[in-house]
Protein backbone atom coordinates (compact mmCIF):
# COMPACT_ATOMS: atom_id res chain seq x y z
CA UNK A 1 0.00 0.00 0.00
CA UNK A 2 2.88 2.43 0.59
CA UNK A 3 4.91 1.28 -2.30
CA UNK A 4 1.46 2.44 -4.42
CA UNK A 5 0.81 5.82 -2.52
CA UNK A 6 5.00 6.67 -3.68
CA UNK A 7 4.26 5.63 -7.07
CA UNK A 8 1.32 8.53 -7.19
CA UNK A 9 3.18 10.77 -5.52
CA UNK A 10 6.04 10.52 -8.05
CA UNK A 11 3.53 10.95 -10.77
CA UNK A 12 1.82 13.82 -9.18
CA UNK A 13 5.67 15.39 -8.60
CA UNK A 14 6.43 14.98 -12.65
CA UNK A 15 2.96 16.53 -13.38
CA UNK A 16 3.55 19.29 -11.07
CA UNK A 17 7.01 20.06 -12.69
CA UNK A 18 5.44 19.54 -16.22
CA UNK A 19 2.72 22.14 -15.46
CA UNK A 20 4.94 24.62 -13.73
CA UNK A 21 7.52 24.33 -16.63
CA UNK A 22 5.09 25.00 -18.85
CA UNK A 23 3.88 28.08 -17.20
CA UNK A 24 7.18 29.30 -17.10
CA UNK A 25 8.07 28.50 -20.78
CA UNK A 26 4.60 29.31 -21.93
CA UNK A 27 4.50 27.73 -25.48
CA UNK A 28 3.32 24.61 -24.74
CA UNK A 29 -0.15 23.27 -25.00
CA UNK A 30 -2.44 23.73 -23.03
CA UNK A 31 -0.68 27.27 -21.38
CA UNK A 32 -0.07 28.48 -25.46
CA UNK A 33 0.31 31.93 -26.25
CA UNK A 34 -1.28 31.21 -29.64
CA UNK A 35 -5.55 31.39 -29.76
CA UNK A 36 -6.13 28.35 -31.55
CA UNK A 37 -10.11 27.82 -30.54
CA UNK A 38 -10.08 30.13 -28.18
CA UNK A 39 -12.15 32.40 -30.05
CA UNK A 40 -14.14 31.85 -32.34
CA UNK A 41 -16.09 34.60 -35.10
CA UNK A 42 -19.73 35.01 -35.47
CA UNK A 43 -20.21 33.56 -38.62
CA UNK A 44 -19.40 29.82 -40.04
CA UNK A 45 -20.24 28.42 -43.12
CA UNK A 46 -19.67 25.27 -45.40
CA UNK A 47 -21.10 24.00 -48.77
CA UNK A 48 -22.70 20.71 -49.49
CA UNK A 49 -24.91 19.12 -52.05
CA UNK A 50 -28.24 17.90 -52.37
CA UNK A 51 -30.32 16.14 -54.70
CA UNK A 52 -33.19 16.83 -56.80
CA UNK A 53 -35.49 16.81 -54.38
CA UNK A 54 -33.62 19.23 -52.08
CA UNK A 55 -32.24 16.02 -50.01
CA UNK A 56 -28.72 16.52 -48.56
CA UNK A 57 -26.36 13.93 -50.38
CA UNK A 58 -24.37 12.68 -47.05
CA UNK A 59 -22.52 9.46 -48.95
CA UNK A 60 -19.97 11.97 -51.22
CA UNK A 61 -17.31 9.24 -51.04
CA UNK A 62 -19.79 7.30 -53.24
CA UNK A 63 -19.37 10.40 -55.62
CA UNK A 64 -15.65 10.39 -55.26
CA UNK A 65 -15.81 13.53 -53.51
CA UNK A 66 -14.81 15.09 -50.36
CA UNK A 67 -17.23 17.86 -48.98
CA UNK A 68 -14.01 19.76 -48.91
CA UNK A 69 -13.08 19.58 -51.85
CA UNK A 70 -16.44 21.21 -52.98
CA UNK A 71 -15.11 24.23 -50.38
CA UNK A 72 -11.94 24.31 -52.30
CA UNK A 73 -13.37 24.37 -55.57
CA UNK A 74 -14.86 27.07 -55.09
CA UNK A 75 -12.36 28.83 -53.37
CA UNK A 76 -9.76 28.31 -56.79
CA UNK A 77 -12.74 29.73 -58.80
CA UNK A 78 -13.08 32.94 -56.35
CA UNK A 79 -9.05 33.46 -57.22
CA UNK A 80 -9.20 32.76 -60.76
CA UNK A 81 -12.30 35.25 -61.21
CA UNK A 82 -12.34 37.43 -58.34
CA UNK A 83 -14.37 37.12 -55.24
CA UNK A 84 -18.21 38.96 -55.52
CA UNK A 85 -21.47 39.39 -53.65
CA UNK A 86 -22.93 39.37 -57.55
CA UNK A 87 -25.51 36.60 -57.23
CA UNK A 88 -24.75 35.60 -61.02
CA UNK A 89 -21.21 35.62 -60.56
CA UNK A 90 -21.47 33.34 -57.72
CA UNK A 91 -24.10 31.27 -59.86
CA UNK A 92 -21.77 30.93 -62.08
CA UNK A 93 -18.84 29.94 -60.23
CA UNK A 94 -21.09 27.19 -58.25
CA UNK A 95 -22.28 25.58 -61.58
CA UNK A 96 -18.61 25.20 -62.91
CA UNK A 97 -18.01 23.20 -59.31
CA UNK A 98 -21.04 21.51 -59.91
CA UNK A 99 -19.99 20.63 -63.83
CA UNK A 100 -16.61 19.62 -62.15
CA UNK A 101 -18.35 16.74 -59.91
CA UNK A 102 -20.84 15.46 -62.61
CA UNK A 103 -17.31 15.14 -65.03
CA UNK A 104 -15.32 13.66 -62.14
CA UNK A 105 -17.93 10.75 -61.50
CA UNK A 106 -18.79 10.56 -65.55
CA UNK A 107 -18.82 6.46 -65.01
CA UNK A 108 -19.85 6.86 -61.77
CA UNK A 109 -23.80 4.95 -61.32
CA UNK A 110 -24.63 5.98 -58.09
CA UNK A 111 -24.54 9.36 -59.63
CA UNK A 112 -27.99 9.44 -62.02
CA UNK A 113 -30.16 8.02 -58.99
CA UNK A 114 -30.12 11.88 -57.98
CA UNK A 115 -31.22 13.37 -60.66
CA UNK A 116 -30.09 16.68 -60.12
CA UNK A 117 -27.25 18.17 -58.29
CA UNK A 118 -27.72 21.25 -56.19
CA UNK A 119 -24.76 22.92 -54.74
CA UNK A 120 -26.01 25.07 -51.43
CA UNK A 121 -24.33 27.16 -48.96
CA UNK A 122 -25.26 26.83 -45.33
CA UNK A 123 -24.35 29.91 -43.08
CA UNK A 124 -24.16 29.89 -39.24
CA UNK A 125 -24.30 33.27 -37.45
CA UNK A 126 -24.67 35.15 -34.22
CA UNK A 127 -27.29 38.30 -34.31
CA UNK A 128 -28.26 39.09 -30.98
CA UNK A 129 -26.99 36.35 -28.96
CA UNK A 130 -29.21 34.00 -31.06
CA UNK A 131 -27.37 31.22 -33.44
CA UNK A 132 -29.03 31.54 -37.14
CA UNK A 133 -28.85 29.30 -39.79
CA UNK A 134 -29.20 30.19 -43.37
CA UNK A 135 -29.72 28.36 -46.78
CA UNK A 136 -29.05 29.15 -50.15
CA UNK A 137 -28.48 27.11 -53.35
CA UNK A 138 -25.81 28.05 -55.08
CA UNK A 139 -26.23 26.06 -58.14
CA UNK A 140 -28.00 23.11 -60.08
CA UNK A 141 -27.22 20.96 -62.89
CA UNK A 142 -29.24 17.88 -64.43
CA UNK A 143 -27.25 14.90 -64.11
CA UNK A 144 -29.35 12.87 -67.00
């Protein structure tokens, strides 16, 4: 029984020292300097895709897809054309992504039980201490 209460106490000693090195140094997680999550903004957002009837398409690795890659798509567009708040330059933009998916799963079956692709943008935001969530579709293209 004593041998085990040493054995904590040891432990507790090199956690002690750990901590209070830490605090000295400062850089090390969790006593960093740096914000990672520590704040966040008041406004997230992603893009996904949904089918013709307005169904959110969760299996994308079917479609040889990552909903990342649909975020980065987009994103080479915005620097190859210039970012805009036009709604017809976004259109635009969206329906090249969405051209880009339909030609990268070309052989692809699973793809025609959709239908239609829909590229949308969901937006979280704070307004008054409330979280919000907003929809908009980007995008559609017939995939018959």
């Amino acid at each position: 029984m004593f041998s085990l209460f040493r054995d904590i106490s040891a432990r507790f000693g090199v956690l002690i020292s750990f901590v209070a090195f830490s605090l000295l140094i400062g850089e090390f997680h969790p006593f960093s300097r740096f914000p990672m999550f520590s704040a966040f903004g008041n406004r997230g957002d992603y893009l996904y895709l949904t089918d013709e009837k307005d169904e959110p398409i969760f299996r994308l690795y079917k479609l040889k897809i990552y909903s990342s890659e649909l975020t980065d798509m987009m994103q080479v567009r915005e620097a190859a054309y210039g970012a805009s708040d036009d709604s017809l330059h976004t259109a635009t933009m969206a329906t090249e992504v969405l051209q880009e998916v339909i030609r990268l799963n070309k052989n692809n079956a699973e793809l025609e039980k959709y239908g239609e692709l829909k590229l949308c943008h969901r937006m979280f935001y704070i307004k008054e201490g409330t979280v919000h969530k907003e929809d908009k579709i980007l995008a559609s293209c017939s995939v018959k």
